[in-house]
Each structure stands twice: as structure tokens, then as C-alpha cells.
Protein backbone atom coordinates (compact mmCIF):
# COMPACT_ATOMS: atom_id res chain seq x y z
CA UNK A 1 -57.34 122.80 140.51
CA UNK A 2 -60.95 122.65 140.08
CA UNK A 3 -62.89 120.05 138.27
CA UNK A 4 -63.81 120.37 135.03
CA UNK A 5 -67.00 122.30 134.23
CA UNK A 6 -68.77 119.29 132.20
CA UNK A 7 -67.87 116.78 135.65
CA UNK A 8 -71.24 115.38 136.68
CA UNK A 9 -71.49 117.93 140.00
CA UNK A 10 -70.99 120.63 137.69
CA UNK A 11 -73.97 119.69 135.33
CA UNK A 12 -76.22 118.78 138.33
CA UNK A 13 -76.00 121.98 140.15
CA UNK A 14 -76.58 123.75 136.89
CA UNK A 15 -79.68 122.08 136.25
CA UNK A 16 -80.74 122.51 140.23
CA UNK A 17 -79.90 126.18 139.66
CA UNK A 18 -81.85 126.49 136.83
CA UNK A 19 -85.14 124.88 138.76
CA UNK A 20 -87.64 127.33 140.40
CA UNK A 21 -88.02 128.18 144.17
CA UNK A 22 -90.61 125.05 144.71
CA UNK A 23 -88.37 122.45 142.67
CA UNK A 24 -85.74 123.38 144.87
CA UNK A 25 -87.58 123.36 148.13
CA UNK A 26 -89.13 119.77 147.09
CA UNK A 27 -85.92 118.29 146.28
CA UNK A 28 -84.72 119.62 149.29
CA UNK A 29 -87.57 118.13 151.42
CA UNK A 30 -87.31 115.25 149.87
CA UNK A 31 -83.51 114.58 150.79
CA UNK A 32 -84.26 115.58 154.25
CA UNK A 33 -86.93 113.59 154.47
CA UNK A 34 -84.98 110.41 153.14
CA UNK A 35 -81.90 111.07 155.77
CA UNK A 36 -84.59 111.11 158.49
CA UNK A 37 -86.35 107.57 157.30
CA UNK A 38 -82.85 106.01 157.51
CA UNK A 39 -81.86 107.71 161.29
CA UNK A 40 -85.10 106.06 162.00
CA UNK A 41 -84.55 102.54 160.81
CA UNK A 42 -80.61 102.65 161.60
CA UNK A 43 -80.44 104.66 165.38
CA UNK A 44 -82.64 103.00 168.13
CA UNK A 45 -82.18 105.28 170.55
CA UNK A 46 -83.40 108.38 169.41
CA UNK A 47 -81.24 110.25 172.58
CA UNK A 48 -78.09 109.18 170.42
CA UNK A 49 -79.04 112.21 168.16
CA UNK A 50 -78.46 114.99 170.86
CA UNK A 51 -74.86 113.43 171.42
CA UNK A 52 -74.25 113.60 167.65
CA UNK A 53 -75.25 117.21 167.53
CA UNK A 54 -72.53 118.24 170.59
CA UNK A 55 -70.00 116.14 169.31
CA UNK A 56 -70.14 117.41 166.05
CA UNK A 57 -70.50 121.04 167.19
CA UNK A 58 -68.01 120.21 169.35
CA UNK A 59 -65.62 118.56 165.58
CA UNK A 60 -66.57 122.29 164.07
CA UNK A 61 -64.69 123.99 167.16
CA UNK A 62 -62.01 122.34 166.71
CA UNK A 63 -61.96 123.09 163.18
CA UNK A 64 -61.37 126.59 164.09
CA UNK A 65 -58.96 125.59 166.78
CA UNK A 66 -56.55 124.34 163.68
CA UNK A 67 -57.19 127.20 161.68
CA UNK A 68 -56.39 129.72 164.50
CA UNK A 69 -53.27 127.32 165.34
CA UNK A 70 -51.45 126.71 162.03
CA UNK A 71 -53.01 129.86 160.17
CA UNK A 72 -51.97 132.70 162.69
CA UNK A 73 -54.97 134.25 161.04
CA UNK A 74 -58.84 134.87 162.64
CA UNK A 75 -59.98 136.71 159.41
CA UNK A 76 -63.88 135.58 158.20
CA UNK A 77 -64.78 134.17 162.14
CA UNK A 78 -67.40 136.48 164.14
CA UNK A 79 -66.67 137.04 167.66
CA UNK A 80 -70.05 137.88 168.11
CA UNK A 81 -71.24 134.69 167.00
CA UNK A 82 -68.20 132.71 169.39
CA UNK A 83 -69.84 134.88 172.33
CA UNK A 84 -73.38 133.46 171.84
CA UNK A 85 -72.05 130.65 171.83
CA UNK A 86 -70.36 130.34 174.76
CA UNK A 87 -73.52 132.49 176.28
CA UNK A 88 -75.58 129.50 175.52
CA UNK A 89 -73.15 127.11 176.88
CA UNK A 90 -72.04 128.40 179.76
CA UNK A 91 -76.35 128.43 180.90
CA UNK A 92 -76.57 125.07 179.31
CA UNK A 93 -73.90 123.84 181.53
CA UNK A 94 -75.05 125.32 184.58
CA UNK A 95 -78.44 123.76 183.98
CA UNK A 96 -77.39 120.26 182.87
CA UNK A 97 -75.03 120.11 186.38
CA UNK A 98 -78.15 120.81 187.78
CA UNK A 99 -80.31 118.60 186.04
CA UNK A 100 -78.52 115.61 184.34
CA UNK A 101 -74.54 115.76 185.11
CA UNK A 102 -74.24 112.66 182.20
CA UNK A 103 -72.32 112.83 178.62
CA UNK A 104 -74.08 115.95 177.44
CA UNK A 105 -72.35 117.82 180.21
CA UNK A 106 -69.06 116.75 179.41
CA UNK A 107 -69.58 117.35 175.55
CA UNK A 108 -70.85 121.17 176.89
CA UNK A 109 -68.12 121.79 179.39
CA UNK A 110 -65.53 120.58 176.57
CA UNK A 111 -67.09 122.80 173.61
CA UNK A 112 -67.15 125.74 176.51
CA UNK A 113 -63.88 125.64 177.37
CA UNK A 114 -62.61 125.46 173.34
CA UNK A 115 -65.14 128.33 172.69
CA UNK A 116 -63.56 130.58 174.97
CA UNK A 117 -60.28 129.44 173.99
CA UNK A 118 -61.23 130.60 169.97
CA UNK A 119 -62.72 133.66 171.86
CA UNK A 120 -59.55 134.66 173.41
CA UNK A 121 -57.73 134.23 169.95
CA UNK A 122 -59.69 136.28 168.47
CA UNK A 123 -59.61 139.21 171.08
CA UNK A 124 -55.84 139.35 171.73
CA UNK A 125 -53.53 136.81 170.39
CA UNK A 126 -54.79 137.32 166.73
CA UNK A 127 -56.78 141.12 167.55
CA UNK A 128 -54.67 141.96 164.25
CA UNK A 129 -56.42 140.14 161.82
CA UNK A 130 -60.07 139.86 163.33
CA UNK A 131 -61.97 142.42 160.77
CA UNK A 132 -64.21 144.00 163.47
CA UNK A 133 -65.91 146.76 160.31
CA UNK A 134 -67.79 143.37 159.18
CA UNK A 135 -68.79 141.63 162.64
CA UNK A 136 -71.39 144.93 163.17
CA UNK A 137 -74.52 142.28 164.01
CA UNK A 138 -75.68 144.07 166.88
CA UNK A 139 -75.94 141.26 169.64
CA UNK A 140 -79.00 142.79 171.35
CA UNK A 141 -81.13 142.29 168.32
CA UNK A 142 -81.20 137.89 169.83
CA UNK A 143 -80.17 138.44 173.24
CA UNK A 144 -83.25 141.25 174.43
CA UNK A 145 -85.74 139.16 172.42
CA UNK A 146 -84.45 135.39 173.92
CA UNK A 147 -84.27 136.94 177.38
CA UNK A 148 -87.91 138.37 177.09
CA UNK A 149 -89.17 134.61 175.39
CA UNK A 150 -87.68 132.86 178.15
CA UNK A 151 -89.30 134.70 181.21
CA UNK A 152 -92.51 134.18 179.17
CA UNK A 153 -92.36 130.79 177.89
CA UNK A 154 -89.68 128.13 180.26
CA UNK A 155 -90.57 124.55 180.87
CA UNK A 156 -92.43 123.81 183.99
CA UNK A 157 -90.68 120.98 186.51
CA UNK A 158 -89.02 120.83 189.89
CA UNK A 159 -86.16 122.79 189.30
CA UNK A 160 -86.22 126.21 191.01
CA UNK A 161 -87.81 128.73 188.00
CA UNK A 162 -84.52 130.56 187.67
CA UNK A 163 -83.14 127.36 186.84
CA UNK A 164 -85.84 126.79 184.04
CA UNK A 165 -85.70 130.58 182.94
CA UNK A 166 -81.77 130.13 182.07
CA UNK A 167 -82.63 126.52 179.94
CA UNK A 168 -84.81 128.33 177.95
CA UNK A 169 -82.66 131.41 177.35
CA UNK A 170 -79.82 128.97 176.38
CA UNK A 171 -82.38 127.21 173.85
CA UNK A 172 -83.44 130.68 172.34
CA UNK A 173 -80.18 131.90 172.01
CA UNK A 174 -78.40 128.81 170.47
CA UNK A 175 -81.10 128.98 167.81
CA UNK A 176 -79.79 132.62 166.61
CA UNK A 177 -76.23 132.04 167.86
CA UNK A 178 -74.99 131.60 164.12
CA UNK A 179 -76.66 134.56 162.51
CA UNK A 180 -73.73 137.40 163.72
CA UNK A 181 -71.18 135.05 161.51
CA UNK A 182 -73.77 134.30 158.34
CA UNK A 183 -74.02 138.29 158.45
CA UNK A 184 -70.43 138.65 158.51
CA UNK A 185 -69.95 136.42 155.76
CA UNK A 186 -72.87 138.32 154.03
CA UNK A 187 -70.67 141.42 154.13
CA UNK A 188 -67.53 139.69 152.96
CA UNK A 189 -69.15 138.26 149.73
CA UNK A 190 -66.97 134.73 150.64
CA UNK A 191 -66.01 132.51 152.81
CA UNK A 192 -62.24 130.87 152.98
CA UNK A 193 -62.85 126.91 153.79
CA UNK A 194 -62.05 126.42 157.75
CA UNK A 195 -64.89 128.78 158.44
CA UNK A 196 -67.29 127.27 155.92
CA UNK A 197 -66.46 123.78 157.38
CA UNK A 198 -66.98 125.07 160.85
CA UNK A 199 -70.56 126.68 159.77
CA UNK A 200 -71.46 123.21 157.60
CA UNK A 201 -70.73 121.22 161.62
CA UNK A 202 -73.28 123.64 162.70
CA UNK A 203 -75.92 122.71 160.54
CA UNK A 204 -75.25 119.00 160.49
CA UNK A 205 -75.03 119.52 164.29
CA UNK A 206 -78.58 121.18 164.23
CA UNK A 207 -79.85 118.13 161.62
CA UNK A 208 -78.87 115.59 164.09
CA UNK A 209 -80.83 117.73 166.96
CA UNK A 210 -83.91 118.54 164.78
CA UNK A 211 -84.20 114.91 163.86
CA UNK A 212 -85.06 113.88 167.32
CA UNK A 213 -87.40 116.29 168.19
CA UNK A 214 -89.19 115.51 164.93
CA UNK A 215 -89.17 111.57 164.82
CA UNK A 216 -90.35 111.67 168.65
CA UNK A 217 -93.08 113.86 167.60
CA UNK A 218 -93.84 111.10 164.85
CA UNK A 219 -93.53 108.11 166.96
CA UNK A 220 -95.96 110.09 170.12
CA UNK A 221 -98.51 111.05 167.62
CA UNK A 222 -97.49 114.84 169.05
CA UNK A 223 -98.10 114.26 172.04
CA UNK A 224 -94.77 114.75 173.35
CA UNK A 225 -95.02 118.23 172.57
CA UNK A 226 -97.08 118.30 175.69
CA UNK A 227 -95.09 116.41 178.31
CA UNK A 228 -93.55 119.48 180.49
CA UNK A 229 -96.18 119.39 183.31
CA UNK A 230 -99.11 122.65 182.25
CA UNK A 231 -96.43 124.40 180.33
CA UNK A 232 -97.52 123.07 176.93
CA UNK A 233 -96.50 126.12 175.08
CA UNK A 234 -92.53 125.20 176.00
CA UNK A 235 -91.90 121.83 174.32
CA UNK A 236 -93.30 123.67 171.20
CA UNK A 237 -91.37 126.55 171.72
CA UNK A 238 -88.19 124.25 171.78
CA UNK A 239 -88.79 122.63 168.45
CA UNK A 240 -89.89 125.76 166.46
CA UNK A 241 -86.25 127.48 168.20
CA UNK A 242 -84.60 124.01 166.48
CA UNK A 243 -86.14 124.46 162.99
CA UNK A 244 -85.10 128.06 163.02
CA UNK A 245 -81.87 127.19 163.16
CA UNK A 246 -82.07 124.65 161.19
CA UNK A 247 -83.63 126.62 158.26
CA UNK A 248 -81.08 129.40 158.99
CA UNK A 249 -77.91 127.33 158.09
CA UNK A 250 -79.93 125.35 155.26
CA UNK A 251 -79.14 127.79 152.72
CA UNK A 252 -75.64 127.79 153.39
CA UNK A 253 -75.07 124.17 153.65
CA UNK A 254 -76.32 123.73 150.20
CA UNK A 255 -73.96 126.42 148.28
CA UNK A 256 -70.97 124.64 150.87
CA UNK A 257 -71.74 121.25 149.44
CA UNK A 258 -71.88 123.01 145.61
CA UNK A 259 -68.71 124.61 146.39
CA UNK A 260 -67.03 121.64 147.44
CA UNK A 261 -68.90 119.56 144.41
CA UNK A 262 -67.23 122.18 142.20
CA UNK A 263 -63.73 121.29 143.95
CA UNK A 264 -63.86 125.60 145.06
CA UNK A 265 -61.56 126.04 147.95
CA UNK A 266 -63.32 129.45 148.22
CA UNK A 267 -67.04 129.72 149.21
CA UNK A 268 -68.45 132.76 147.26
CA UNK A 269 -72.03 133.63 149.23
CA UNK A 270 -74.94 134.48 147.00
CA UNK A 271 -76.08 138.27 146.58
């Protein structure tokens, strides 16, 4: 059962609903400000914050991987959205066995190989239940665009340019991945709870990622915006593809932590 509607949650989000547009965008500032002040003081090594974001990414996947497991059910997941996914991955990978072979490859290969497990799930074992009629985001709308960004703006280093055209398609499309299952939950009017949790690890995942690029940006004074070699326009390319995707999966985050404040196993999405 639900809490009661005069529990403290209840009354709070009723008086945050109640607030206008810039209230709500100050407050929420304000909180994401404060979580970034105490990353600051409380993680040294601001590189710790791109291993959060994969392992909890990689937590969210294996949300699903329960659900798909003990439910027998793939209903309210987009396979679209699993498929950028593993799109950006799989060039991620490639480039970071290039590049870096180190703990973000392992936390890529391992989120890969999960991704196309869900993937598989969805497409065969579970076909049955996967409502196809609301995963209609049509997938060239991100991937045309991303491909066309990265041939224009990549970062410039010693890697062969191919190499450096496929990181930056991987960045472009990550930051749009999520938008084929936040239009599928759109269409569905609510979301049951193993896919809400699995969409709140993305945008804690993207937190953790945003938070480096912007408290590095604080502590250079910008300047490491500009530390690719000429290519200055790619660094800042980068971080406006992370707050994208961060602002994309902002709105949802804050009616899944209502809904779970209001003890609601389902998530209803706003109109």
C-alpha cells in the first residue's frame, strides 16, 4: 500500500508541484549544484566518476536482466533504445582496445555483452510480449544526424581518423541512446518499476559522467575544453552531447523519485 496522502513526501511534492517553471528549475539547480560541491570535496580523483557512470549503467542492465529472467515478460523496454546502446558500445569498445585497454574496457565489454543478451530477449525468447506498435522512434532520426556530427567534429590525436570518427559517433549516439524508450514510455502513459529503475541508472549514470566534465572545466578555468591538439570544437562538442543527456533523463528522474516518495509501484508519465 501506498503512503498516506498527508506523509511528508506527499505534502512536499504538492507544494513543488504547485511552484512555477523557474522555482522548479532553481531548486533543481540548486540540488545539483550541492551533489556536485560534495563529489568535489569527497572524490579526489575526478577519473573515478567515469567508472561510476559504467558501473552503474552497467547495475541498470542488470536490472533488466532480472526482470526479463523472473518476469518472462519484455513489455515497457524499447529495443530500439537496447540497439543504440549496444551501437555505442560496441564503437566504444573498439576504440578503448585501441586506445586505453584499462577498467573502462572491461566495464564496456561487460555492459556489451548483457546488452545484447536483453536484445536477444527481446527479439525471440520473449518476441510475444515486446509491444513493437509503441517502440515506432524511428532510429535514423539520431543515427544520420550523429554519423554526419562525427565526420565533422572528432577529436584530433594519433589514432588513425577512422579511429577518432567512430569515438565520436559513439559519444553522439550515447547522448540520444535513451530517447526511443522515453518515447515509448510517452506512448504508454506509465511505466511498471524494473524499467523506471533501469531509466533512473541511466541518469544517475549520466550525473556521475557530467560531473567530471564539469568540475574539470571548473578546476582548468575552461581550458580543458581545449586540450585535443587544433580540434577545439571536439572537447566542447563532448560536454554539450553529456548535458543533453543529462537534461533528457532529468525530467524523468524527478517524477521516478516522486513516484517512489509516494510509495507508487507504477510510474504514471506526465501528459
Amino acid at each position: 500500500m501506498g503512503r498516506k496522502r498527508t506523509s511528508p513526501a506527499n505534502v512536499l511534492f504538492g507544494w513543488l508541484r504547485r511552484q512555477s517553471l523557474k522555482v522548479k528549475t532553481f531548486i533543481g539547480a540548486a540540488i545539483g549544484l550541492f551533489a556536485l560541491v560534495a563529489l568535489k570535496f569527497t572524490v579526489k580523483n575526478h577519473n573515478h566518476f567515469f567508472v561510476a557512470s559504467e558501473a552503474v549503467h552497467l547495475a541498470g542492465i542488470l536490472v533488466l536482466i532480472y526482470k526479463l529472467t523472473t518476469q518472462k515478460t519484455c513489455s515497457g523496454l524499447s529495443m530500439k533504445s537496447q540497439e543504440l546502446t549496444a551501437m555505442f558500445l560496441a564503437v566504444r569498445l573498439f576504440c578503448s582496445t585501441i586506445m586505453e585497454g584499462d577498467i573502462h574496457t572491461f566495464l564496456d565489454f561487460t555492459t556489451l555483452v548483457s546488452t545484447i543478451w536483453v536484445i536477444y530477449m527481446i527479439r525471440f525468447k520473449l518476441k510475444s510480449t515486446y509491444i513493437k506498435e509503441l517502440d515506432n522512434f524511428p532510429l535514423y532520426y539520431v543515427v544520420v544526424p550523429s554519423a554526419i556530427l562525427a565526420v565533422v567534429v572528432h577529436p584530433f590525436t594519433h589514432h588513425f581518423r577512422i579511429g577518432r570518427i567512430l569515438w565520436a559517433l559513439g559519444a553522439y549516439v550515447e547522448a540520444v541512446s535513451v530517447l526511443p524508450q522515453l518515447h515509448m514510455m510517452q506512448n504508454a502513459k506509465m511505466v511498471e518499476p524494473f524499467t523506471a529503475h533501469y531509466v533512473f541508472a541511466l541518469g544517475v549514470s549520466r550525473f556521475f559522467s557530467c560531473a567530471h566534465w564539469i568540475l574539470q572545466i571548473y578546476e582548468t578555468g575552461g581550458s580543458y575544453l581545449y586540450l585535443v591538439g587544433s580540434g577545439y570544437f571536439w572537447f566542447l562538442a563532448a560536454f554539450l552531447s553529456e548535458m543533453v543527456q543529462t537534461f533528457i533523463l532529468t525530467d524523468f528522474c524527478y517524477y521516478y523519485i516522486k513516484s517512489f516518495m509516494q510509495g507508487q509501484l507504477i510510474m504514471k508519465m506526465p501528459v
